[in-house]
N, C-alpha and C. Protein backbone atom coordinates (compact mmCIF):
# COMPACT_ATOMS: atom_id res chain seq x y z
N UNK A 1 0.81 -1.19 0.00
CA UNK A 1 0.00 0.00 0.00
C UNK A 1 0.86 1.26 0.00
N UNK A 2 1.88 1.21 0.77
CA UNK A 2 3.00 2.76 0.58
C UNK A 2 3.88 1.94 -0.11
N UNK A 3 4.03 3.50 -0.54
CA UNK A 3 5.23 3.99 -1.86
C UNK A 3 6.59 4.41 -1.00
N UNK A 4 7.18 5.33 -1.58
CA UNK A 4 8.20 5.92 -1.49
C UNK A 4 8.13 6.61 -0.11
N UNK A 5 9.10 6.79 0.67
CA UNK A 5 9.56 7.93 1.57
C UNK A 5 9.78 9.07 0.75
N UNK A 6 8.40 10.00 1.84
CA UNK A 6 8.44 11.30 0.69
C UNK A 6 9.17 12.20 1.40
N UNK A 7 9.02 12.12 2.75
CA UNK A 7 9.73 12.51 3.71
C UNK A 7 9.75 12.83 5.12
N UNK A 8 11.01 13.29 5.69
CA UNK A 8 10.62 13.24 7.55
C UNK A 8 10.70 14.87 7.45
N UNK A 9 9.90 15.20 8.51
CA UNK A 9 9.99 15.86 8.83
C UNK A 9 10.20 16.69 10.25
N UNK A 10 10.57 17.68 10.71
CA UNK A 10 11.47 17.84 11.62
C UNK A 10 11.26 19.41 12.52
N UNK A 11 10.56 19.43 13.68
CA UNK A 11 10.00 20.52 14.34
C UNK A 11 11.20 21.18 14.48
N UNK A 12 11.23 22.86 14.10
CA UNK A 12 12.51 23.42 14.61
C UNK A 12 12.18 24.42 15.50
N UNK A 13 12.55 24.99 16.59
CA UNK A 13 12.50 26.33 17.35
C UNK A 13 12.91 27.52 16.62
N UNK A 14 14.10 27.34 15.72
CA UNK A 14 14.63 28.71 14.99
C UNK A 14 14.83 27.88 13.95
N UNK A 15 13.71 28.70 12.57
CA UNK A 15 14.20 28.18 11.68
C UNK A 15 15.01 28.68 10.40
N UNK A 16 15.51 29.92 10.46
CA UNK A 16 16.15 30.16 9.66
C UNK A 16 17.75 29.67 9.92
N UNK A 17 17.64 29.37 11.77
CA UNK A 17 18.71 28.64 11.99
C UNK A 17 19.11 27.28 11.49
N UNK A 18 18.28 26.61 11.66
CA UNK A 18 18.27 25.41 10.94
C UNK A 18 18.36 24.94 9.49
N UNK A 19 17.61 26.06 8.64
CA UNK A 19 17.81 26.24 7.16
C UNK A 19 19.18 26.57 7.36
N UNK A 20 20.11 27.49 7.72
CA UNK A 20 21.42 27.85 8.08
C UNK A 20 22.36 26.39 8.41
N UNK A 21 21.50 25.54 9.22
CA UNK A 21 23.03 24.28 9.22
C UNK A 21 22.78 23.39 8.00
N UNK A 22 21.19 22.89 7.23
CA UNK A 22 21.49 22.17 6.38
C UNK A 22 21.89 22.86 5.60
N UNK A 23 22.12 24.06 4.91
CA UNK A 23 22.22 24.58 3.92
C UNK A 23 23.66 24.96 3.53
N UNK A 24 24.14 25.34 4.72
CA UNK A 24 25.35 26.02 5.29
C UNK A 24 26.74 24.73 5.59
N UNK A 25 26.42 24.14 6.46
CA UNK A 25 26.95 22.99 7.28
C UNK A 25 26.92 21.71 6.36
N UNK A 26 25.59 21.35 6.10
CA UNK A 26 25.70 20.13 5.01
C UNK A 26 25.69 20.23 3.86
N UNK A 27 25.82 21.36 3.02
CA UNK A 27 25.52 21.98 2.36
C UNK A 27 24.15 21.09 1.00
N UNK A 28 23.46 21.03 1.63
CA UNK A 28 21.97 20.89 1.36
C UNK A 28 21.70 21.96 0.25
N UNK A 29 20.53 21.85 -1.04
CA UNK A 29 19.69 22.59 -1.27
C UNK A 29 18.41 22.79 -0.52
N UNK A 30 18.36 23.85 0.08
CA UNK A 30 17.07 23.91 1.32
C UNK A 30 16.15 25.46 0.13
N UNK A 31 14.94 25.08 0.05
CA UNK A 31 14.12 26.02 -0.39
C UNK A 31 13.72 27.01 0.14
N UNK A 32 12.79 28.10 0.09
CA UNK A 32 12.29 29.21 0.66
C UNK A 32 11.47 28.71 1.45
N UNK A 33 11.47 29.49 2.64
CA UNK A 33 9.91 29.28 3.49
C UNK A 33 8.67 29.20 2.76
N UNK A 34 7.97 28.45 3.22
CA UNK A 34 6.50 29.03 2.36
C UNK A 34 5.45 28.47 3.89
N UNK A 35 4.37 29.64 4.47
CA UNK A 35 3.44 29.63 5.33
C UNK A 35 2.53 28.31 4.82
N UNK A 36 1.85 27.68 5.32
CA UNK A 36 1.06 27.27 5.28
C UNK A 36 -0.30 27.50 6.49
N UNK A 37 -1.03 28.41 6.03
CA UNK A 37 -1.94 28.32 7.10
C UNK A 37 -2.55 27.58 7.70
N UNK A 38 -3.70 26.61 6.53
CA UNK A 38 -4.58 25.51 6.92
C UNK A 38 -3.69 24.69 7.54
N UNK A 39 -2.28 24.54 7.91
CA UNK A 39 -1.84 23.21 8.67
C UNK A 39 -1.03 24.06 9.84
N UNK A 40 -1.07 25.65 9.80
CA UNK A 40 -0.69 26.03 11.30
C UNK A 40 0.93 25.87 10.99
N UNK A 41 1.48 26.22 10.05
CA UNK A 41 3.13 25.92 10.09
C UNK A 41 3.70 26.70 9.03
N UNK A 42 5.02 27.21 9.09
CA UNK A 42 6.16 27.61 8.11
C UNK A 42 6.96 26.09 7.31
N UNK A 43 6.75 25.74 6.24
CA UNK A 43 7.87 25.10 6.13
C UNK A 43 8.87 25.37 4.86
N UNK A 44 9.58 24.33 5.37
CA UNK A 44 11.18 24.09 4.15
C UNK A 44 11.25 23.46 3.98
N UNK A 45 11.68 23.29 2.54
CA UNK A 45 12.17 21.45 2.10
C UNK A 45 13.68 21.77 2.09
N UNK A 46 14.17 20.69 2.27
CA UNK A 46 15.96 20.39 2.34
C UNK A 46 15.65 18.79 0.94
N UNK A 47 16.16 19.46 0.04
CA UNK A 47 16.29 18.49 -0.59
C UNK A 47 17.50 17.32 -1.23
N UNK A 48 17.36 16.37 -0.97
CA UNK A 48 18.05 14.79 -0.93
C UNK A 48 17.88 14.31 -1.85
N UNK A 49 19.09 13.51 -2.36
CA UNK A 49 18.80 12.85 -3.81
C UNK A 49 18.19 11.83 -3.63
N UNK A 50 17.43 11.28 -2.54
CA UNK A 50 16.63 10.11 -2.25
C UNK A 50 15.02 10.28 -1.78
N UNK A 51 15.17 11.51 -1.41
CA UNK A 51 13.85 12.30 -0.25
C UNK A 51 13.88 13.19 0.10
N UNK A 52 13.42 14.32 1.02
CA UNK A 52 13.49 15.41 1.71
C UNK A 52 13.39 15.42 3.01
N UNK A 53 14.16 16.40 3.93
CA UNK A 53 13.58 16.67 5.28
C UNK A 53 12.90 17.85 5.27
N UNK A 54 11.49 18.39 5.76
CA UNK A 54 10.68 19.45 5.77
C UNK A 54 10.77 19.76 7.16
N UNK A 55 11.46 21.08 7.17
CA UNK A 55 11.67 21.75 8.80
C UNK A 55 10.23 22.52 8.46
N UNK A 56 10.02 22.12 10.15
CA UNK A 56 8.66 22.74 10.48
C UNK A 56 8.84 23.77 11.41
N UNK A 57 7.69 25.07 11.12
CA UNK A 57 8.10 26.14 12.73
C UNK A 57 6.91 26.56 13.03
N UNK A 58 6.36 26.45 14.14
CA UNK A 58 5.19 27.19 14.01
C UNK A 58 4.65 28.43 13.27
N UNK A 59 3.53 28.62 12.98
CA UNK A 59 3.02 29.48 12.11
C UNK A 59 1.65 30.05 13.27
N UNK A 60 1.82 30.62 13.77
CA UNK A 60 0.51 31.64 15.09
C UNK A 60 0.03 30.60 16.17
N UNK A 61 -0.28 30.99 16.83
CA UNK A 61 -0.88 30.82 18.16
C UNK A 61 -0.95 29.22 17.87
N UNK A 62 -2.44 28.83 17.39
CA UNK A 62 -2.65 27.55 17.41
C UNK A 62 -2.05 26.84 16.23
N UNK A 63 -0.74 26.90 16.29
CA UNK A 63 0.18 25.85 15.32
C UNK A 63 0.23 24.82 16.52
N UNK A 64 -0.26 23.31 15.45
CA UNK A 64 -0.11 21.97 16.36
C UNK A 64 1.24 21.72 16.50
N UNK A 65 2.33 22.41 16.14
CA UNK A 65 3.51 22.50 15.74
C UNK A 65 4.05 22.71 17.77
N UNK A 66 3.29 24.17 17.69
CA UNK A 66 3.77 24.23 19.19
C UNK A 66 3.91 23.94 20.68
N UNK A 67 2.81 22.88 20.55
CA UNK A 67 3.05 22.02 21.71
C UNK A 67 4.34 20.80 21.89
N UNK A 68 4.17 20.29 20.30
CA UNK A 68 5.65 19.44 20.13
C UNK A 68 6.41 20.71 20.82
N UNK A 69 6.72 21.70 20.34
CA UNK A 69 8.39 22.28 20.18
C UNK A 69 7.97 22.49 22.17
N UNK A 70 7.12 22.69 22.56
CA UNK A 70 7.26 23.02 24.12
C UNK A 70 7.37 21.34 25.24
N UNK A 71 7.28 20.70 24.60
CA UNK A 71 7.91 19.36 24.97
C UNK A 71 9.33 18.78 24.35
N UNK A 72 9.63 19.56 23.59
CA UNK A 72 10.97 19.65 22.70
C UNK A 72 11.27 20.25 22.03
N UNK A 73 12.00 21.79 23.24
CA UNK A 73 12.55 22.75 23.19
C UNK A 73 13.71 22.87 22.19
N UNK A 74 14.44 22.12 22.02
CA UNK A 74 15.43 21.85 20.84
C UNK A 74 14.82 21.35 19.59
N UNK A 75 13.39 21.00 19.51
CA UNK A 75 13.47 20.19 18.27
C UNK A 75 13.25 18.79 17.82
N UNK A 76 12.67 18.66 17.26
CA UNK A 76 13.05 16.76 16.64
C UNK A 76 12.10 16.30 15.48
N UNK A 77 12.30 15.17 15.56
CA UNK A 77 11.39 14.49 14.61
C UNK A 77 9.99 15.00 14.84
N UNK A 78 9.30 15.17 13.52
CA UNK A 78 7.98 15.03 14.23
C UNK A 78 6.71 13.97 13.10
N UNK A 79 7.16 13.94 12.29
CA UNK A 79 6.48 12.89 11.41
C UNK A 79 7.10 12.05 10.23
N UNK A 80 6.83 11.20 10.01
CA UNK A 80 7.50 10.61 8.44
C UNK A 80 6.00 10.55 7.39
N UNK A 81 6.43 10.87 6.31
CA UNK A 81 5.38 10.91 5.53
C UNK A 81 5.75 9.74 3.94
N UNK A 82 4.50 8.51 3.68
CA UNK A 82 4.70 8.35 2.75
C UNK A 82 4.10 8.51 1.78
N UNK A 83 3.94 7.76 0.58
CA UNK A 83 3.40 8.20 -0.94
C UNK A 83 2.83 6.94 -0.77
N UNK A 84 1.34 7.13 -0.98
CA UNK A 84 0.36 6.39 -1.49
C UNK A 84 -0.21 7.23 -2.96
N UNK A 85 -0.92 5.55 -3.56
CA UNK A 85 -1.52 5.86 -4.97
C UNK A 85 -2.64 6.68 -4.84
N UNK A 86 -3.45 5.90 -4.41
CA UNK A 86 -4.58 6.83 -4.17
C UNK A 86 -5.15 6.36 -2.11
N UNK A 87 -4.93 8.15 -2.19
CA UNK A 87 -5.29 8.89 -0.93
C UNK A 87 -6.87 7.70 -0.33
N UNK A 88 -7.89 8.55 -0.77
CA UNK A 88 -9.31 7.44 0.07
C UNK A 88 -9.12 6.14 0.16
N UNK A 89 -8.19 5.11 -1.38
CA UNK A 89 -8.12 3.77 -1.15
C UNK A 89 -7.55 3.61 0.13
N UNK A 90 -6.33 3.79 0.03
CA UNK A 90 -5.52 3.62 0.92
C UNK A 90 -6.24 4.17 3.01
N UNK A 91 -7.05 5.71 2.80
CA UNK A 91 -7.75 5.49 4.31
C UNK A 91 -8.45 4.16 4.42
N UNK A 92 -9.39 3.87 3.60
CA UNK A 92 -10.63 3.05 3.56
C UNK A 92 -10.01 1.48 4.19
N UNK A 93 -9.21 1.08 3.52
CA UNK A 93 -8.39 0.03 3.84
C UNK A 93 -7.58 0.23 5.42
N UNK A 94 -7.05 1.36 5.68
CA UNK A 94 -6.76 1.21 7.04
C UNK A 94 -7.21 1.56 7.76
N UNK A 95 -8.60 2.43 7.85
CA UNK A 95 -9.51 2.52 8.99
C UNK A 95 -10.28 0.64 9.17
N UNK A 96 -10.04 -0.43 8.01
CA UNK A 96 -11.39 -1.55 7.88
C UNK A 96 -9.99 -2.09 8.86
N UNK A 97 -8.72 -2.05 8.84
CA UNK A 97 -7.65 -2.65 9.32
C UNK A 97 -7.78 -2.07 11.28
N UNK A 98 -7.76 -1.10 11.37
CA UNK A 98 -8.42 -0.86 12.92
C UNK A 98 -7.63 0.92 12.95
N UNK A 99 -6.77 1.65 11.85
CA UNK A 99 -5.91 2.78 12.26
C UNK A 99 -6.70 3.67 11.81
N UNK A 100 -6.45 4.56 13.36
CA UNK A 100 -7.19 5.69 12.89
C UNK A 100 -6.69 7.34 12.60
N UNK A 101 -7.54 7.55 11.78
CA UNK A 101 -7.12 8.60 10.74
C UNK A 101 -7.19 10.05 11.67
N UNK A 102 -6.30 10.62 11.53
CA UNK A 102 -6.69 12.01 12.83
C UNK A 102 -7.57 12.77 12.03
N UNK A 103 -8.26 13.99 13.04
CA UNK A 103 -9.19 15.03 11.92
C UNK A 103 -10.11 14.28 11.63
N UNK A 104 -10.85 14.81 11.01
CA UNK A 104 -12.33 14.35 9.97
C UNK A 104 -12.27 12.95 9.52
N UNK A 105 -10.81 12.72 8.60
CA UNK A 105 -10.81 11.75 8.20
C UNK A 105 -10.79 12.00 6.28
N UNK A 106 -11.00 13.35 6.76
CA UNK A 106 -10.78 13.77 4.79
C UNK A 106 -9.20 14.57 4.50
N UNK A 107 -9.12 13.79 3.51
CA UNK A 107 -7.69 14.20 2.84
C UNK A 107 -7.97 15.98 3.12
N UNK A 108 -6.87 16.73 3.17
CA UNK A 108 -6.61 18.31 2.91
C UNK A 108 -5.37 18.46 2.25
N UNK A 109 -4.93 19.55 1.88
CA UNK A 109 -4.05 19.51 0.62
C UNK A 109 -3.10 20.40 1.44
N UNK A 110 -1.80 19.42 1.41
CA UNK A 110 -0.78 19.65 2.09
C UNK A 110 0.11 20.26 1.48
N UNK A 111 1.56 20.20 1.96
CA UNK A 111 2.15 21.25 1.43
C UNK A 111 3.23 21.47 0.28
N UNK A 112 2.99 20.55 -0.49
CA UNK A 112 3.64 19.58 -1.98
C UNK A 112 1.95 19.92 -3.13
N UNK A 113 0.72 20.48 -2.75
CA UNK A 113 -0.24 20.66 -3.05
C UNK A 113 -0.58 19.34 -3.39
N UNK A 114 -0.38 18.40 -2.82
CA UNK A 114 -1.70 17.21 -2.98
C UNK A 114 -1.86 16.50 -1.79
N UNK A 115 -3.33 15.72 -2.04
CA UNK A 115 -3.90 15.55 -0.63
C UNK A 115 -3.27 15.16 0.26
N UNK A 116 -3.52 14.88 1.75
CA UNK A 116 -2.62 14.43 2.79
C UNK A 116 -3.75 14.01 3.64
N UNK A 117 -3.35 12.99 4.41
CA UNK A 117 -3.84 12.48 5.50
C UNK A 117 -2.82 12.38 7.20
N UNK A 118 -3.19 12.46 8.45
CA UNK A 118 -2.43 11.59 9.28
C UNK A 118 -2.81 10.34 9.89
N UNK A 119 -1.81 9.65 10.74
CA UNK A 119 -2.51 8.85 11.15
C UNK A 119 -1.81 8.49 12.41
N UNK A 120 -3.07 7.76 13.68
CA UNK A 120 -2.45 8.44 14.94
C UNK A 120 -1.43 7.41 14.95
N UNK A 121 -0.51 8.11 15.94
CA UNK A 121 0.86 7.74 16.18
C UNK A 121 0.65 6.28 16.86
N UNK A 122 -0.32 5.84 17.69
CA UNK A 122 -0.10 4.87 18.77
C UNK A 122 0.01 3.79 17.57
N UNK A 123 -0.68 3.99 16.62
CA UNK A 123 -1.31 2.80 15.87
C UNK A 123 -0.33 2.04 14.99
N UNK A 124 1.07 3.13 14.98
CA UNK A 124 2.27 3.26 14.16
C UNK A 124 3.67 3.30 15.16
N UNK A 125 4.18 2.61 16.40
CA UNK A 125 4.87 2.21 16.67
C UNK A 125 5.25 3.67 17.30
N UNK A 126 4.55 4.41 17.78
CA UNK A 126 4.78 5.78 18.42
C UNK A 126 5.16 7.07 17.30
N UNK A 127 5.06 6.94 16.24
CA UNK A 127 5.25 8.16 15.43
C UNK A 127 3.69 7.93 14.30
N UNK A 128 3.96 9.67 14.27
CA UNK A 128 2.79 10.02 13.59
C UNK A 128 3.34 9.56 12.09
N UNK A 129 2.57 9.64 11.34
CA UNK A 129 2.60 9.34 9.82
C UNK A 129 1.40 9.75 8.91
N UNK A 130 2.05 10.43 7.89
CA UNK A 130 1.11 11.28 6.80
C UNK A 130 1.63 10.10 5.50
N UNK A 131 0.10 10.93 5.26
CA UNK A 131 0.38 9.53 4.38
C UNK A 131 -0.14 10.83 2.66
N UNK A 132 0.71 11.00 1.68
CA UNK A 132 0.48 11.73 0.65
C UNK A 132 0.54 11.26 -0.61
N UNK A 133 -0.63 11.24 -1.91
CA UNK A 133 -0.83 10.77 -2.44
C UNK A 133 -0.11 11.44 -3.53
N UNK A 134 0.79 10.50 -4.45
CA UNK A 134 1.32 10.89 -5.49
C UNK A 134 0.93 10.66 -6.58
C-alpha cells in the first residue's frame, strides 16, 4: 500500500537557523519558506537525492507545531510521511484494518499541493505518519 519515503519531517524552534546548518553545514539545497496556514506551520524542504527533510516552525498561536516544540525545546522528529496511490483507497483500507485517521478523516491539501492524511501515532509504533498521495 505505501510507496516511497516522501519525507521526515522535523520541528525546529529557529528556523532560519536550521535552514542555516542544512544549507550552510551540510551543504543541502534547502528552499524558501512558504506559510502554510490551513496546517498552522512555516515550512522548508531540504532536498536529498533520495527524499526530503521538511523543517517545520510554528506558524501563530494555534500551530499543532507548538506544543511538540514546548515538549521539545530543541526540536526533533515530528512525522514521516509516505506516498500512497490513491489517498481514500488507501484510508478506507486502514480505517477496515483498525488505524485511525486524525481530523475528519478527509484528505486536505498539504504542502507539496496534494492531498494528505495523518494517522495516529499509537497505531504506528509511536510516530505520527502522513500519508500523501502521489
Amino acid at each position: 500500500m505505501i510507496g516511497k519515503l516522501n519525507h521526515v519531517a522535523i520541528a525546529v524552534p529557529d528556523l532560519a537557523a536550521a535552514c542555516a546548518q542544512y544549507r550552510d553545514t551540510l551543504g543541502a539545497t534547502v528552499s524558501a519558506p512558504a506559510d502554510e496556514p490551513d496546517h498552522g506551520v512555516t515550512v522548508v524542504f531540504v532536498e536529498l537525492p533520495n527524499t526530503k527533510i521538511e523543517l517545520l516552525h510554528p506558524l501563530g498561536a494555534n500551530s499543532p507545531i507548538a506544543p511538540f516544540l514546548e515538549r521539545n525545546p530543541s526540536g526533533g522528529v515530528h512525522h514521516i510521511c509516505y506516498e500512497v496511490a490513491d489517498i481514500l483507497d488507501a484510508r478506507d483500507k486502514l480505517k477496515a484494518k483498525g488505524a485511525r485517521v486524525l481530523g475528519d478523516g478527509e484528505p486536505k491539501i498539504g504542502a507539496h499541493g496534494k492531498p494528505v492524511l495523518f494517522l495516529h501515532p499509537k497505531d504506528f509504533c509511536g510516530t505520527l505518519v502522513e500519508l500523501e498521495q502521489a
